[in-house]
N, C-alpha and C. Protein backbone atom coordinates (compact mmCIF):
# COMPACT_ATOMS: atom_id res chain seq x y z
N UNK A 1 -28.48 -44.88 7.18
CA UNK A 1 -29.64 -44.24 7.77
C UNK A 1 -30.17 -43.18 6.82
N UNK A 2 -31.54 -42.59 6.68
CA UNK A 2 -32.08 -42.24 6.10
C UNK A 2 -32.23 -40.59 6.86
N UNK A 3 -32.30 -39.41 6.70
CA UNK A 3 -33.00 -38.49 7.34
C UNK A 3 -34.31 -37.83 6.39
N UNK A 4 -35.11 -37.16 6.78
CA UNK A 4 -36.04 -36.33 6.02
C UNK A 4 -35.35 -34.90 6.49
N UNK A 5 -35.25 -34.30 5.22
CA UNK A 5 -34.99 -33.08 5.35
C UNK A 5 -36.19 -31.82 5.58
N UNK A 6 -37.08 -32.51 4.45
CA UNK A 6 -38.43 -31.59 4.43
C UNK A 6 -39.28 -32.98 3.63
N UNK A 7 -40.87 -32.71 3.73
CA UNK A 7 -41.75 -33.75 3.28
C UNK A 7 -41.49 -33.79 1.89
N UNK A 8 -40.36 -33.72 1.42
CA UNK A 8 -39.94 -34.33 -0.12
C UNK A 8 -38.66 -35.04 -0.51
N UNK A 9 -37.91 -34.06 0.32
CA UNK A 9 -36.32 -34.59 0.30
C UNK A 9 -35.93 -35.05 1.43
N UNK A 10 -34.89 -36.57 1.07
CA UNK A 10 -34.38 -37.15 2.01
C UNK A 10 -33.07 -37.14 2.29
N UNK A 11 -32.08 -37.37 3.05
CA UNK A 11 -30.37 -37.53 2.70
C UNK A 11 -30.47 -38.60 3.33
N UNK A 12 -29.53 -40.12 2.66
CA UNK A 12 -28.97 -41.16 2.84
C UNK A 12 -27.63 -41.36 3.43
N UNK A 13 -27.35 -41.86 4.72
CA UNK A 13 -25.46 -41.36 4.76
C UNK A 13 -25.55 -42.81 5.17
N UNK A 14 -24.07 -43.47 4.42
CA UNK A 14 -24.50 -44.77 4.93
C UNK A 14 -22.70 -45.09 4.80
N UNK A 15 -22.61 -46.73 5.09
CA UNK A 15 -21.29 -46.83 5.50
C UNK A 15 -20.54 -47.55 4.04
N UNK A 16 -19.13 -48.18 3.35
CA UNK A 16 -19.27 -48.07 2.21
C UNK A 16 -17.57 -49.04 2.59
N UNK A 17 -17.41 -49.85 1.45
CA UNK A 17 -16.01 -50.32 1.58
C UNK A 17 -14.98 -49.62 0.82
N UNK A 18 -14.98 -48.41 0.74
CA UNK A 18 -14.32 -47.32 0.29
C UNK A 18 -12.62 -47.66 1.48
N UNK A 19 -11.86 -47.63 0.38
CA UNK A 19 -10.45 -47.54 0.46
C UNK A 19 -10.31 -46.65 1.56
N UNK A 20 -10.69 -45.28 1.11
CA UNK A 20 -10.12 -44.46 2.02
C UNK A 20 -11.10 -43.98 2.94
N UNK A 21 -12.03 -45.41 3.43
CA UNK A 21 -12.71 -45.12 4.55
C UNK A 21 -13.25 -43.42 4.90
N UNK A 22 -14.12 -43.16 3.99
CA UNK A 22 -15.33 -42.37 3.17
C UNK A 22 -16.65 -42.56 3.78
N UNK A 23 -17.73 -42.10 4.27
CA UNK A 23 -18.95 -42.20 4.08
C UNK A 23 -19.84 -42.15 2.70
N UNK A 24 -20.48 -42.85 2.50
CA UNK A 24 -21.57 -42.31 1.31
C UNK A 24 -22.83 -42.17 1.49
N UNK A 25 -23.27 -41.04 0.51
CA UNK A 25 -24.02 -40.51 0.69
C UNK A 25 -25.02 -40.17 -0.37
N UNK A 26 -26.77 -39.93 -0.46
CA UNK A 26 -27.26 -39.88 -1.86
C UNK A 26 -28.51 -38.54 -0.70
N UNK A 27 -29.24 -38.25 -1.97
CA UNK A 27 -30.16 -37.27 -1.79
C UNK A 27 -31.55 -38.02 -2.58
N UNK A 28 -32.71 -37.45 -2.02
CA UNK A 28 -33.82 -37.91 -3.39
C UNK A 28 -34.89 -37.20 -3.03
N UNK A 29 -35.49 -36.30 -3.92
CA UNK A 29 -36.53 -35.27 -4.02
C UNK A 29 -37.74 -35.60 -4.17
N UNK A 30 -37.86 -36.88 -4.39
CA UNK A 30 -39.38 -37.41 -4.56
C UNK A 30 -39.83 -38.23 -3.54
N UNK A 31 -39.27 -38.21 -2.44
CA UNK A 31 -39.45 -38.88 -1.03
C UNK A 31 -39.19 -40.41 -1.17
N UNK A 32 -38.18 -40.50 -2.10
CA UNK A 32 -37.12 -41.82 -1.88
C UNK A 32 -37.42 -42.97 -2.71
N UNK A 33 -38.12 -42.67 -4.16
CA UNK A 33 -38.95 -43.34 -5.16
C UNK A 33 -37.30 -43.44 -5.91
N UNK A 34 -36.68 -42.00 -6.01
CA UNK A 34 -35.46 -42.28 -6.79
C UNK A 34 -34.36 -41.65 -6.10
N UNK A 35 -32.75 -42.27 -6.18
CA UNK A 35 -31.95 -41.53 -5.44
C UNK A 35 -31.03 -40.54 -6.49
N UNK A 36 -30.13 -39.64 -6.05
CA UNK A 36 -29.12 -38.95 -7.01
C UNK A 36 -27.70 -40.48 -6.59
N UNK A 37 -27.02 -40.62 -7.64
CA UNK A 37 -25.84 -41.38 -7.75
C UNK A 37 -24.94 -41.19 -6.07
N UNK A 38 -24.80 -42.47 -5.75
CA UNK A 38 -23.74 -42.16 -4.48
C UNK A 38 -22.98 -41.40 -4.63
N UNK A 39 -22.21 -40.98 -3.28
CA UNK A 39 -21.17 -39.69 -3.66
C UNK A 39 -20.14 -40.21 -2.10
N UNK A 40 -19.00 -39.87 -2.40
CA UNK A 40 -18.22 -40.32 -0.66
C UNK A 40 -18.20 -38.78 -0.54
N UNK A 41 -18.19 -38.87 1.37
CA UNK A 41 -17.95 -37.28 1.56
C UNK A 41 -16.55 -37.43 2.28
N UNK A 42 -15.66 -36.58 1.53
CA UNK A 42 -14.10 -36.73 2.05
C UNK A 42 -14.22 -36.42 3.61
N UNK A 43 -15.24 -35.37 4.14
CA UNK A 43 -15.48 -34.78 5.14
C UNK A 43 -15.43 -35.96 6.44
N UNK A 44 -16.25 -36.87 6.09
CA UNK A 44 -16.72 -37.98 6.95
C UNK A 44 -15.92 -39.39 6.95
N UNK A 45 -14.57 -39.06 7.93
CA UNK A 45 -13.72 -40.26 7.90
C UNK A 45 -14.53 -41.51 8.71
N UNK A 46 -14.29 -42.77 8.15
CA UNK A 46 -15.88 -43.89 8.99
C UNK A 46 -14.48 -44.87 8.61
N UNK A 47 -14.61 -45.99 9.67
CA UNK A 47 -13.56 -46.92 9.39
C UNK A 47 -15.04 -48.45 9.53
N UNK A 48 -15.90 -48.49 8.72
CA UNK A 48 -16.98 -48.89 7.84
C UNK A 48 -17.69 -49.70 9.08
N UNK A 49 -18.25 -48.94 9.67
CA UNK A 49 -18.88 -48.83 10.90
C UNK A 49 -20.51 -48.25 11.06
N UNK A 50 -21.25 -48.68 12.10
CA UNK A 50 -22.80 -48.36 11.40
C UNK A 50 -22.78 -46.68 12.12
N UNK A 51 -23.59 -45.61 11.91
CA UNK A 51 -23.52 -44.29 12.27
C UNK A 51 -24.59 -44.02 12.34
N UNK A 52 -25.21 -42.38 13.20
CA UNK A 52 -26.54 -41.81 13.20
C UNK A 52 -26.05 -41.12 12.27
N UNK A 53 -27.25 -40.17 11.62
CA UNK A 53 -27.70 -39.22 11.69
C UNK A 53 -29.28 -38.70 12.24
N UNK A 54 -29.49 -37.44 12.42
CA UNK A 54 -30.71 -37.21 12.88
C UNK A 54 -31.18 -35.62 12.85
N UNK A 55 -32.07 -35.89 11.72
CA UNK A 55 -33.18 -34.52 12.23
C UNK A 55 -33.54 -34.15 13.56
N UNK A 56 -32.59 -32.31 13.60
CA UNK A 56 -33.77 -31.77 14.61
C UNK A 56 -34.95 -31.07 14.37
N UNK A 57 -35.33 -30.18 15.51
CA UNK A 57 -36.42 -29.46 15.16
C UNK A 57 -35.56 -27.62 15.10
N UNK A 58 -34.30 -27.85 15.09
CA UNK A 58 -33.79 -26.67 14.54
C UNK A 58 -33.73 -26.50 12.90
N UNK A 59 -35.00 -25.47 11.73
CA UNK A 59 -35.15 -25.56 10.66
C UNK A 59 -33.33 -25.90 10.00
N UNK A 60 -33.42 -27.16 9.39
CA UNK A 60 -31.98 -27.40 8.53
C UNK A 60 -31.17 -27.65 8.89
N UNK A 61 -30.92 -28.28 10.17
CA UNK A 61 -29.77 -28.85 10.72
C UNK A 61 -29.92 -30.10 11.15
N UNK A 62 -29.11 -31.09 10.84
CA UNK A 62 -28.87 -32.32 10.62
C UNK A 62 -27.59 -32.71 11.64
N UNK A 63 -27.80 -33.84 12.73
CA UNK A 63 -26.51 -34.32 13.30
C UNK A 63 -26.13 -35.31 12.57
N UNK A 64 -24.69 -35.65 13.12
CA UNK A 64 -24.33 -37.22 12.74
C UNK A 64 -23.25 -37.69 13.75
N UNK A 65 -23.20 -38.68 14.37
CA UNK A 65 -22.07 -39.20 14.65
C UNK A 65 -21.89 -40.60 14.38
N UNK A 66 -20.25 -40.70 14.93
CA UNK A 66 -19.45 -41.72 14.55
C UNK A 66 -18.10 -41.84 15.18
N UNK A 67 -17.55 -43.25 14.42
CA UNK A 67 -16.21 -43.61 15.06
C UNK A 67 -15.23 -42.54 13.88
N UNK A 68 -14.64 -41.43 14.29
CA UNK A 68 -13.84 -40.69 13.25
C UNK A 68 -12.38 -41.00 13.47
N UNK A 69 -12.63 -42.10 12.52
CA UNK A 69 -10.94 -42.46 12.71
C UNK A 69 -10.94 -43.47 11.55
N UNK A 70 -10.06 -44.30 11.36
CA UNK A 70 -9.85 -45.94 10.34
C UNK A 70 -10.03 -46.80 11.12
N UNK A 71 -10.17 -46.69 12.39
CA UNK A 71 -10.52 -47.67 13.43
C UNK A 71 -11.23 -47.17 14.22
N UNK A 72 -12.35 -48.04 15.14
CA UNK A 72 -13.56 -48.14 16.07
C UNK A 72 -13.26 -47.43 17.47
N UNK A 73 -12.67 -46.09 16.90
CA UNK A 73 -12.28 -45.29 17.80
C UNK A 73 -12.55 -43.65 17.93
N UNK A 74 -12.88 -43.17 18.90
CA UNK A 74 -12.68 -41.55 18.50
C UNK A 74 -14.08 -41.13 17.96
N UNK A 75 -15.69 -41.42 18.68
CA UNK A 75 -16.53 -41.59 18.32
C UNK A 75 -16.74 -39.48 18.45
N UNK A 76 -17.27 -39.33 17.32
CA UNK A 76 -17.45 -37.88 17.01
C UNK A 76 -19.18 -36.98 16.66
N UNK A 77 -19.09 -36.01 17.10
CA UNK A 77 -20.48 -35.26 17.18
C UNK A 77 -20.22 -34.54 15.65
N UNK A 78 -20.94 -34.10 14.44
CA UNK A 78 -21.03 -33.07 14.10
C UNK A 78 -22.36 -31.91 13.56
N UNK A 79 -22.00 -31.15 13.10
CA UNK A 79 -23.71 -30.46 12.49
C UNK A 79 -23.13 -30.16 11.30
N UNK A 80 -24.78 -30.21 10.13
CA UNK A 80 -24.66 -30.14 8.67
C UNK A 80 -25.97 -28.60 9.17
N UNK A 81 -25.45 -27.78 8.18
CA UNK A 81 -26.96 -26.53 8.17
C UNK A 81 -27.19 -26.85 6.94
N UNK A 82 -26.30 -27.40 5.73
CA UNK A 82 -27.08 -27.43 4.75
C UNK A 82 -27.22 -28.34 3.79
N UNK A 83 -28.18 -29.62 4.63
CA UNK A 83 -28.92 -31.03 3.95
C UNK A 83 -27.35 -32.03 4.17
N UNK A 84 -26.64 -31.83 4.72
CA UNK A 84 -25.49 -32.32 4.67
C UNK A 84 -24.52 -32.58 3.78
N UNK A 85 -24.33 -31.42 3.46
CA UNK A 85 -23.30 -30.79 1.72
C UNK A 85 -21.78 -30.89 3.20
N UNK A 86 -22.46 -30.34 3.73
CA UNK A 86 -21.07 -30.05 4.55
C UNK A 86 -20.98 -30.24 6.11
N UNK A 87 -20.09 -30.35 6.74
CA UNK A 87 -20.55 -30.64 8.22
C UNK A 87 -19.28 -30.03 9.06
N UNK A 88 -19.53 -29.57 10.28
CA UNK A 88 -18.60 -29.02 10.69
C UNK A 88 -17.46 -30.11 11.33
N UNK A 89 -16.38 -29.49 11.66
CA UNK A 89 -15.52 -30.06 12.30
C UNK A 89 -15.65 -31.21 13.44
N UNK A 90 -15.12 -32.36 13.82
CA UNK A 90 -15.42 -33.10 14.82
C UNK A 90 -15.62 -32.47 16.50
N UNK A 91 -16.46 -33.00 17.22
CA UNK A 91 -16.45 -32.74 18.59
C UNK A 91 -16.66 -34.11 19.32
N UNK A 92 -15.87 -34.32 19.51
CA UNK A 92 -15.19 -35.87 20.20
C UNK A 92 -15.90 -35.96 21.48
N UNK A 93 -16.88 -36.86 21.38
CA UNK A 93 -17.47 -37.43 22.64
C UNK A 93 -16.71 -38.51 23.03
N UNK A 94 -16.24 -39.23 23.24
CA UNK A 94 -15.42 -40.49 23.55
C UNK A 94 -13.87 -40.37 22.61
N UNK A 95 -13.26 -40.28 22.99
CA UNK A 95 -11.49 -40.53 22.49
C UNK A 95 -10.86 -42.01 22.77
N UNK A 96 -11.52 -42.64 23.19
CA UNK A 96 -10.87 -44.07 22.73
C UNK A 96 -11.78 -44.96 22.43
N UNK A 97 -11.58 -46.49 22.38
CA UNK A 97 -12.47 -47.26 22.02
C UNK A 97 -14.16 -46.70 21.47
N UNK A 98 -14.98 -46.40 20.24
CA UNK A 98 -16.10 -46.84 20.36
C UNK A 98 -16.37 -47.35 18.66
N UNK A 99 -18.23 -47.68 19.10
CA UNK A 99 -18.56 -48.03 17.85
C UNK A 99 -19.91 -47.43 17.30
N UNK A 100 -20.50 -48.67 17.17
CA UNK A 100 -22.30 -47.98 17.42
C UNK A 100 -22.91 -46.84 17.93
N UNK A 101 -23.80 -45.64 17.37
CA UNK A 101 -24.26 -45.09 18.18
C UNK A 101 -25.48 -44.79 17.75
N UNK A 102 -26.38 -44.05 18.75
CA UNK A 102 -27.62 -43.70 17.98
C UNK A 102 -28.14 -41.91 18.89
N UNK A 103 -28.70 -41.61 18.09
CA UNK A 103 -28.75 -40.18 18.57
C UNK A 103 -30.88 -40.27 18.89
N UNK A 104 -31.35 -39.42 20.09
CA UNK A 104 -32.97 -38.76 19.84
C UNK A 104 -32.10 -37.42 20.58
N UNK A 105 -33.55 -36.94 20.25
CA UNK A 105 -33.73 -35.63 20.25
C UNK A 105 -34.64 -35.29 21.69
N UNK A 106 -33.95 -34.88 22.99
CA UNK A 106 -34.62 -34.11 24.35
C UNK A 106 -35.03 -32.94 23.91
N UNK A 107 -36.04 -32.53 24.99
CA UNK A 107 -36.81 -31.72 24.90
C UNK A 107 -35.18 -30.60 25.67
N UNK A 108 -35.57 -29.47 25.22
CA UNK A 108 -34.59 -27.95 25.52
C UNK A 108 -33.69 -27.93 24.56
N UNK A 109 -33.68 -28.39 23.05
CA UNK A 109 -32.92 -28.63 22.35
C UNK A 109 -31.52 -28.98 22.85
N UNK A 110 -31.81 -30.47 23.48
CA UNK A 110 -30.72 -31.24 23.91
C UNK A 110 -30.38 -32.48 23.23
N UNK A 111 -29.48 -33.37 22.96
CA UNK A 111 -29.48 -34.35 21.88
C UNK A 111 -29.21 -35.35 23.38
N UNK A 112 -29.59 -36.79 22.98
CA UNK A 112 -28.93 -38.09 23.50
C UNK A 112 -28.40 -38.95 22.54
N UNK A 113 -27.43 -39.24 22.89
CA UNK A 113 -26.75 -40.32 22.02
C UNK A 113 -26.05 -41.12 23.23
N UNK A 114 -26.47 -42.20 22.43
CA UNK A 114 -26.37 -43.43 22.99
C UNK A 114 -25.05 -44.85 21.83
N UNK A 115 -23.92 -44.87 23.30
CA UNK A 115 -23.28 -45.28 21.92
C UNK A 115 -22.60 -46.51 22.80
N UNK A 116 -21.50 -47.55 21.86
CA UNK A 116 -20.74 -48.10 22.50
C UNK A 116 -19.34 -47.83 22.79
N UNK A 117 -19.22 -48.10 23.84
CA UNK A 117 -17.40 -47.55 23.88
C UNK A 117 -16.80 -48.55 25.28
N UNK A 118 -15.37 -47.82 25.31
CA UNK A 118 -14.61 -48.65 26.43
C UNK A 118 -12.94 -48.03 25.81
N UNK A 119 -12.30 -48.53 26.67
CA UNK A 119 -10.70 -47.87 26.60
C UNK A 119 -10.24 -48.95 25.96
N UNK A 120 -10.01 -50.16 25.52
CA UNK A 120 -9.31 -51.26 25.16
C UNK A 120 -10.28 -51.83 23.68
N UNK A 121 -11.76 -51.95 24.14
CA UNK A 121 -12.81 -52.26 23.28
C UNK A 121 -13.60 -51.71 23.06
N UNK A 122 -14.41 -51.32 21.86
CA UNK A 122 -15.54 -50.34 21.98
C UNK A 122 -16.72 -51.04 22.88
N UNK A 123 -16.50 -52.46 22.70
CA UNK A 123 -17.87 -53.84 23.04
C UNK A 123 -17.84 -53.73 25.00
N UNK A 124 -16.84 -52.93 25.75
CA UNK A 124 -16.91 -52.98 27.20
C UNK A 124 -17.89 -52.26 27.64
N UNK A 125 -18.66 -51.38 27.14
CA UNK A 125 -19.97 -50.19 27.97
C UNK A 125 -21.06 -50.17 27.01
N UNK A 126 -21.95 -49.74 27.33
CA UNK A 126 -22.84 -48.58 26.83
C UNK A 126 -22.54 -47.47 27.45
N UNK A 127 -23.00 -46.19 26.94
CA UNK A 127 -22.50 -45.05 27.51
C UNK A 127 -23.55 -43.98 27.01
N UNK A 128 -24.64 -43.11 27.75
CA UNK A 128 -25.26 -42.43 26.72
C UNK A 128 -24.28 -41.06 27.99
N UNK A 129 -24.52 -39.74 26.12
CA UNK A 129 -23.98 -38.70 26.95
C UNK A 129 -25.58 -37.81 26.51
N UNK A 130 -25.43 -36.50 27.22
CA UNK A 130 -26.32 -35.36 26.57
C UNK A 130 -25.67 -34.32 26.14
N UNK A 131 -26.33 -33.70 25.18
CA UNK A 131 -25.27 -32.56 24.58
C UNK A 131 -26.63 -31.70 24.11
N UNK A 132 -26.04 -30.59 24.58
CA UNK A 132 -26.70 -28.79 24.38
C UNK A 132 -26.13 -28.34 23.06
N UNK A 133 -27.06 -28.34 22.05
CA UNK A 133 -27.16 -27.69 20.82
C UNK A 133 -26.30 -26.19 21.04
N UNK A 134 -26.88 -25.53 22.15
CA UNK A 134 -26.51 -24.37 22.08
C UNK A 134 -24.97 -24.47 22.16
N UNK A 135 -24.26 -25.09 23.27
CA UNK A 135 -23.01 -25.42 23.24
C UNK A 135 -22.21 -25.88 21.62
């Protein structure tokens, strides 16, 4: 997935057959004509699974989630403040089974994400939750 950071720069976080189940990730300043060289972020454990990220309308902060684990499990919230160099610690929306998710943006600076999950399979639900930025 692609985010816009500002009307020039973009961040790329995408999924990767990296050994040690890595995200990768590129940047590009000319609004995506050229990228900087992939990079894995040790930060972002992905067991090579598709993921959000998503611009809010809070200046410089970037979500992402995912399955944070080596397996389609343990689907996780986090925030980047800066272009996504770094991201904070996991906040575990689902602890067992998931996969897929996708994040918009509610009005009261509230997020939806919309993902798959289940206790045995991630493939048994859809499940959307809401989550308060401020929280």
């Amino acid at each position: 997935m692609v985010a816009e950071l500002n009307p020039d720069t973009l961040y790329m976080n995408f999924r990767t057959k990296d050994t040690a189940k890595r995200r990768g990730e590129a940047w590009s300043t000319d609004g995506g004509l050229t990228w900087s060289s992939p990079m894995l972020n040790k930060a972002l454990l992905d067991p090579i699974c598709q993921a959000s990220i998503l611009t809010t309308s809070i200046p410089g902060t970037l979500l992402f989630t995912n399955p944070a684990s080596n397996k389609r499990e343990r689907l996780a919230f986090k925030i980047s403040t800066d272009a996504g160099r770094t991201w904070t610690d996991d906040n575990v929306l689902w602890p067992t089974a998931a996969s897929y998710s996708c994040m918009v943006e509610l009005p009261n600076t509230t997020i939806g994400c919309l993902f798959e999950a289940g206790e045995l399979s991630p493939y048994e639900n859809i499940r959307f939750v809401r989550i308060a930025l401020a929280e």
